[in-house]
Every structure is written in structure tokens, then in C-alpha cells.
N, C-alpha and C. Protein backbone atom coordinates (compact mmCIF):
# COMPACT_ATOMS: atom_id res chain seq x y z
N UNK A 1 -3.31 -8.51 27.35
CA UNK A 1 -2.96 -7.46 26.41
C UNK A 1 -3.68 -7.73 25.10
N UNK A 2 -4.57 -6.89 24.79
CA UNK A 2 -5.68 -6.98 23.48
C UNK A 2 -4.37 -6.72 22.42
N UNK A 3 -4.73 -8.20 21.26
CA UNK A 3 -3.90 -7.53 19.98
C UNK A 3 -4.53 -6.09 19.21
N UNK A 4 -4.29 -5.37 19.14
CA UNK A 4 -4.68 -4.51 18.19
C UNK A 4 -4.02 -4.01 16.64
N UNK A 5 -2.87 -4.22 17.40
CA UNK A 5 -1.82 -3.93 16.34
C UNK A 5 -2.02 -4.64 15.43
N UNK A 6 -2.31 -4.36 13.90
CA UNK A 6 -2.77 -4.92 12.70
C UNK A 6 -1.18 -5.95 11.86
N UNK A 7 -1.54 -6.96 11.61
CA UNK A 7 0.09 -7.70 11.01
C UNK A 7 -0.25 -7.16 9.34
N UNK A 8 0.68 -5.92 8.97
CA UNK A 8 0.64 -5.87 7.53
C UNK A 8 0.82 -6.84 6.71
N UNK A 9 1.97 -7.68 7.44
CA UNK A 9 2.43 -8.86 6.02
C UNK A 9 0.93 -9.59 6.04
N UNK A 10 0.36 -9.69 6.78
CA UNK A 10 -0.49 -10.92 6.54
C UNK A 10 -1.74 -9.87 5.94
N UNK A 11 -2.56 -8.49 6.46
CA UNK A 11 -3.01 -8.09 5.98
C UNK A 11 -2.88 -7.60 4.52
N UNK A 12 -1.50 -7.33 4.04
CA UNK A 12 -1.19 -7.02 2.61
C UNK A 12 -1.94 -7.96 1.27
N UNK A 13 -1.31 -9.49 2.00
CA UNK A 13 -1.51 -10.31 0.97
C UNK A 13 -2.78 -10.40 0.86
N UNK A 14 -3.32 -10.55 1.84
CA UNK A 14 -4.98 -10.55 1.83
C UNK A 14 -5.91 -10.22 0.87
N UNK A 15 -5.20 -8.49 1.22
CA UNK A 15 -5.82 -7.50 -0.36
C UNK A 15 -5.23 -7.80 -1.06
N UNK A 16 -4.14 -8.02 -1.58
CA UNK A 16 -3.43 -8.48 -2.91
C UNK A 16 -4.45 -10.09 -3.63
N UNK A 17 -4.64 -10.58 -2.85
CA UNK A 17 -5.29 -12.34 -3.17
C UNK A 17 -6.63 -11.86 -3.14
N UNK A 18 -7.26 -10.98 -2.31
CA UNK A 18 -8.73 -11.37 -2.23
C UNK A 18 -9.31 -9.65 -2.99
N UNK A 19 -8.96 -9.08 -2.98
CA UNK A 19 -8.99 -7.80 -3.29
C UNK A 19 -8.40 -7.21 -4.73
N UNK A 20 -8.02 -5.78 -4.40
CA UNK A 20 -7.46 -5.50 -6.02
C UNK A 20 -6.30 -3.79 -5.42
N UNK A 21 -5.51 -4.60 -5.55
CA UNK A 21 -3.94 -3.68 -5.59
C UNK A 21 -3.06 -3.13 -6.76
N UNK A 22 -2.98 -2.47 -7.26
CA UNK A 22 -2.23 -1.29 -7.69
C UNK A 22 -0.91 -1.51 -7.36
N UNK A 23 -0.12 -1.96 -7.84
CA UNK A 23 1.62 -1.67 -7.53
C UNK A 23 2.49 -0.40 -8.67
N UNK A 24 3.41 0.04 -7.98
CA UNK A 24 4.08 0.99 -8.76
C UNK A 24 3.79 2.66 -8.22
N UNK A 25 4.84 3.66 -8.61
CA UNK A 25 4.47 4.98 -8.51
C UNK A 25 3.06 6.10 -9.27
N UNK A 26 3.32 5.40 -11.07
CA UNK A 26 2.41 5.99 -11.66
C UNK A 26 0.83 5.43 -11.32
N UNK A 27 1.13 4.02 -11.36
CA UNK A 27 -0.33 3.40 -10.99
C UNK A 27 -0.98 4.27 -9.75
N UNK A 28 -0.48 4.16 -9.11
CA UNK A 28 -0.87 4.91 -7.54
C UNK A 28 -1.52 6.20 -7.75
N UNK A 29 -0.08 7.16 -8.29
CA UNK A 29 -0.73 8.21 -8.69
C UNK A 29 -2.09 8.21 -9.31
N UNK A 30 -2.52 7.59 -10.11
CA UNK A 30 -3.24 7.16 -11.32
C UNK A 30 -4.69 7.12 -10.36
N UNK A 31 -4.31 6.19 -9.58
CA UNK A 31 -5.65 5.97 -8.78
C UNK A 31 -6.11 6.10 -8.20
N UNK A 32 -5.16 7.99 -7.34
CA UNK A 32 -5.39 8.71 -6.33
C UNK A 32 -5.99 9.97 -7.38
N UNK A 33 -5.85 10.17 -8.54
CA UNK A 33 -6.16 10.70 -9.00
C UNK A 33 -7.88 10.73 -9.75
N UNK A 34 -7.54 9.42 -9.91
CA UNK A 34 -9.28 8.90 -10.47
C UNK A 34 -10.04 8.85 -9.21
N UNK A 35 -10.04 8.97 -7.98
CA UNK A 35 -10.60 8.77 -7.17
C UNK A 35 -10.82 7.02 -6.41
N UNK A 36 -9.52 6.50 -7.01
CA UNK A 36 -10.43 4.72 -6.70
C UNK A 36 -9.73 4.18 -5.62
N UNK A 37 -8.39 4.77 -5.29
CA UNK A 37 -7.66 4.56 -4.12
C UNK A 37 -8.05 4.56 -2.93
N UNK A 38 -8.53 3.59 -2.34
CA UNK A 38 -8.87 4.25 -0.89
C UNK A 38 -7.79 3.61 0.34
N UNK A 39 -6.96 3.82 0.01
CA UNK A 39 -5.16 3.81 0.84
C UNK A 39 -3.98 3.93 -0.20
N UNK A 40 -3.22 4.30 0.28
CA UNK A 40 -1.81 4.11 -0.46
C UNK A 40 -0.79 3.72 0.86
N UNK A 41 0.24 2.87 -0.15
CA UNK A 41 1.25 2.38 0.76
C UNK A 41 2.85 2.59 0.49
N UNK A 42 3.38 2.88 1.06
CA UNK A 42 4.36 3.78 0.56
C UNK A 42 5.94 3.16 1.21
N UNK A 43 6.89 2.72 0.63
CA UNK A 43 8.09 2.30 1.19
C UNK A 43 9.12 3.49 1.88
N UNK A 44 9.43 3.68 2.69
CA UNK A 44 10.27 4.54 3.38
C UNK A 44 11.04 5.40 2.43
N UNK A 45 11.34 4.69 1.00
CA UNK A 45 12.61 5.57 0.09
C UNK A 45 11.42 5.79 -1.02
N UNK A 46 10.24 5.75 -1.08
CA UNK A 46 9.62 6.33 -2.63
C UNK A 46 9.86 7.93 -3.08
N UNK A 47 10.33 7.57 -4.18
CA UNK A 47 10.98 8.69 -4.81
C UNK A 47 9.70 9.72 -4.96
N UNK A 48 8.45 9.39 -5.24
CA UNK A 48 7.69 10.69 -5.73
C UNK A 48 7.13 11.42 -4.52
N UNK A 49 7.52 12.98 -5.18
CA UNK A 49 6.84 13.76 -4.14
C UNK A 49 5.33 14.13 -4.10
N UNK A 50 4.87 13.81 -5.23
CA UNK A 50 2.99 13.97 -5.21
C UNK A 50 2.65 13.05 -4.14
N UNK A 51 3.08 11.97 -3.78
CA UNK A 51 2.58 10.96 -3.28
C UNK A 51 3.34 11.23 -1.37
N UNK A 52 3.76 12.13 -1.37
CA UNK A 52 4.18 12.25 -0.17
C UNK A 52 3.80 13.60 0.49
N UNK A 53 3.39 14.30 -0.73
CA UNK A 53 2.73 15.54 -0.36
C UNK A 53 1.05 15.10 -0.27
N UNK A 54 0.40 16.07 0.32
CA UNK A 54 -0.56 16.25 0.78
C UNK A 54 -2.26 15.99 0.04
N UNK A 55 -2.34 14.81 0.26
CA UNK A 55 -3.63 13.92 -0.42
C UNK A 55 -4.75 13.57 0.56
N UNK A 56 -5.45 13.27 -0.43
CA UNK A 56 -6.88 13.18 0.47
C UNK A 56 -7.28 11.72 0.46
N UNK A 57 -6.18 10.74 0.94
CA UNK A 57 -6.27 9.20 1.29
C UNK A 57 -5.16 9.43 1.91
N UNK A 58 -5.64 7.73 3.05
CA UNK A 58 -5.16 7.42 3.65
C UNK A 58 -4.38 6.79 3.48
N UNK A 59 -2.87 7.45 4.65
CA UNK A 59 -1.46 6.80 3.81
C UNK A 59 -0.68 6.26 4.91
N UNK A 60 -0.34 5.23 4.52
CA UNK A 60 0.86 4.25 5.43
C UNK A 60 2.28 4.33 4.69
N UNK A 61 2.90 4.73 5.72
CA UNK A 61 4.30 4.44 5.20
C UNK A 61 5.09 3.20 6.11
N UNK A 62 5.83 2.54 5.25
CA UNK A 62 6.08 1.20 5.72
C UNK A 62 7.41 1.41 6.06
N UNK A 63 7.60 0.68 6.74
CA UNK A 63 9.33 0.55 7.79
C UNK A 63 10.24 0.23 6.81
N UNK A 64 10.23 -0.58 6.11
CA UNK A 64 11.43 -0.86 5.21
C UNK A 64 11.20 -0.22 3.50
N UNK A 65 12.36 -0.66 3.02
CA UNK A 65 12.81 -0.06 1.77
C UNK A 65 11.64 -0.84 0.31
N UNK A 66 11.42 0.07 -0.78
CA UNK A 66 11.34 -0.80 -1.63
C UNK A 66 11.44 -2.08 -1.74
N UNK A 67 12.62 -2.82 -1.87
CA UNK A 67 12.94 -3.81 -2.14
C UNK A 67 12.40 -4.67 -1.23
N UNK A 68 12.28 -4.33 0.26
CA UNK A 68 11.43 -5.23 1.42
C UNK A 68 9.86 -5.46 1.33
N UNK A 69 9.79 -3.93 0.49
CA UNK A 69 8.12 -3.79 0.26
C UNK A 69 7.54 -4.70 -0.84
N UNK A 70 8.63 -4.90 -1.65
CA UNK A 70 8.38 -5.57 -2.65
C UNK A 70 8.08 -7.52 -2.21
N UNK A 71 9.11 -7.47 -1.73
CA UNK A 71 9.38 -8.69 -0.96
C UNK A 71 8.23 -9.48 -0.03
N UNK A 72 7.30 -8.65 0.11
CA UNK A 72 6.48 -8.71 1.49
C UNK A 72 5.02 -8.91 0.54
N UNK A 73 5.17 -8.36 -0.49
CA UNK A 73 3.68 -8.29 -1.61
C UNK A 73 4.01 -9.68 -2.35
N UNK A 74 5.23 -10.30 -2.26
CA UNK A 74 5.44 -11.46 -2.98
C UNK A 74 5.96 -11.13 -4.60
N UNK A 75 6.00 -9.89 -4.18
CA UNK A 75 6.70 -9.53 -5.97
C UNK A 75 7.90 -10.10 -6.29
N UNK A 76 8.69 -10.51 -7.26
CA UNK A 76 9.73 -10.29 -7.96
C UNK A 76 10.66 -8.85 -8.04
N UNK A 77 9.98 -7.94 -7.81
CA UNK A 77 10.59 -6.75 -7.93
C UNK A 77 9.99 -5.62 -6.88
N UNK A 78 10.89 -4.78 -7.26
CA UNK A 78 10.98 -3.36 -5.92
C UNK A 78 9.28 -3.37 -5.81
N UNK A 79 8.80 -2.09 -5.00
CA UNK A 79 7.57 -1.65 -5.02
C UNK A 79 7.61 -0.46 -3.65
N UNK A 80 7.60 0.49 -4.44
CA UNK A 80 7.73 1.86 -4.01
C UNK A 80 6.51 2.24 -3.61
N UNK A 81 5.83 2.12 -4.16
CA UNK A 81 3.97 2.64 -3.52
C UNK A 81 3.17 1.48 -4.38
N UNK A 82 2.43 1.41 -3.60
CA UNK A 82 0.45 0.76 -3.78
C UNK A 82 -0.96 1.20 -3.42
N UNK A 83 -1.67 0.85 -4.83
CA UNK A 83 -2.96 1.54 -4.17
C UNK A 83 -3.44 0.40 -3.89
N UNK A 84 -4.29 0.37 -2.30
CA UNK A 84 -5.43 -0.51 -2.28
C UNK A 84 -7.00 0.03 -2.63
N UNK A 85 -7.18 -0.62 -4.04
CA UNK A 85 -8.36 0.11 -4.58
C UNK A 85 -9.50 -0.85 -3.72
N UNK A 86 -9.19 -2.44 -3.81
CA UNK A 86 -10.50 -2.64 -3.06
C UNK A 86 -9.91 -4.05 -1.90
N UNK A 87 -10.09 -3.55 -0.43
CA UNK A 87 -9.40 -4.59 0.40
C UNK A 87 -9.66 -5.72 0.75
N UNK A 88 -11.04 -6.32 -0.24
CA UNK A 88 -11.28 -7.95 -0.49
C UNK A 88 -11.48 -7.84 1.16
N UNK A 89 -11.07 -9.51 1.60
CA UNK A 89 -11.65 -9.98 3.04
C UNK A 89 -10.14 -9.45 4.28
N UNK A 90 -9.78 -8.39 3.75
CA UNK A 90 -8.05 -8.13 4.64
C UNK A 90 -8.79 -6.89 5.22
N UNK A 91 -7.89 -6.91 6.34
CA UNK A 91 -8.41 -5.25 7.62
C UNK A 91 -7.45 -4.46 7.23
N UNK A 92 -6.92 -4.16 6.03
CA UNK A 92 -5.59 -3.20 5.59
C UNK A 92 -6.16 -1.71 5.94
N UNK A 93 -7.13 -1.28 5.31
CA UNK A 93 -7.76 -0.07 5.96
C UNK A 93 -7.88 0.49 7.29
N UNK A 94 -7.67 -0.57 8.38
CA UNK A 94 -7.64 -0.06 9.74
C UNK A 94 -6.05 -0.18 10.47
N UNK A 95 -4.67 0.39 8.96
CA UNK A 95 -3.59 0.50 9.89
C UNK A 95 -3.67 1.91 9.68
């Protein structure tokens, strides 16, 4: 059985350490707007609806809540959406 299935936790940090991530709602927005986003990541409960309505990047929505999403980026705190502006040496782009 070929792995294919991509491991986010391990791909996340990847781009977070080797790359350049965006945490938060406005940031996101911010950088779907400037054009520099090329993914967003989105916790099951993110409150904004721009970011759930209909954009021209590619969007993952993640199984658990904020607070897990947060948890999983190694934050201290919640994290409702992320942009991955650039995915360093991580395969985050191919979930």
C-alpha cells in the first residue's frame, strides 16, 4: 500500500521552520488579497466568511478546532487560518 496520504503535522512545521507562514484571520486575508498566499489553512470553526467563501487558492480545511490547529503549528495560542506564503523544503501544497 503506497503512502500517499500527506502527514500535515509533520508537513505544517516544515513550512512554518523552513518556509514562511502567516498565522491569524486578517493576516490570511491580507495575503490572499496581495496575491502571496499560495494555500490557506483553515480550522473547522474559523469564524470568517471571506475566507470560506469562494477564492482563488488553494484551501485545506483541517479536522480539528482552532485550538488543535494552534497546537499542531506549536503556537501558544488558537489559530483559525494560515497562509502558506512560501513552503520552504515541506510538500504542504500537495494536500
Amino acid at each position: 500500500m503506497s503512502e500517499e496520504k500527506v502527514d500535515i503535522s509533520r508537513a505544517l512545521k516544515a513550512a512554518i521552520t523552513t518556509g514562511r507562514v502567516e498565522f491569524g484571520v486578517e493576516q490570511t486575508e491580507k495575503a490572499i488579497k496581495t496575491g502571496k498566499a499560495k494555500m490557506i489553512i483553515l480550522s473547522r470553526n474559523c469564524p470568517s466568511q471571506v475566507l470560506a467563501g469562494s477564492i482563488d487558492v488553494k484551501v485545506h480545511v483541517f479536522e480539528g478546532n482552532n485550538m488543535e490547529l494552534g497546537a499542531l503549528c506549536g503556537k501558544p495560542f488558537s489559530v483559525s487560518a494560515l497562509a502558506v506564503i512560501d513552503k520552504g523544503t515541506s510538500n504542504i501544497l500537495t494536500l
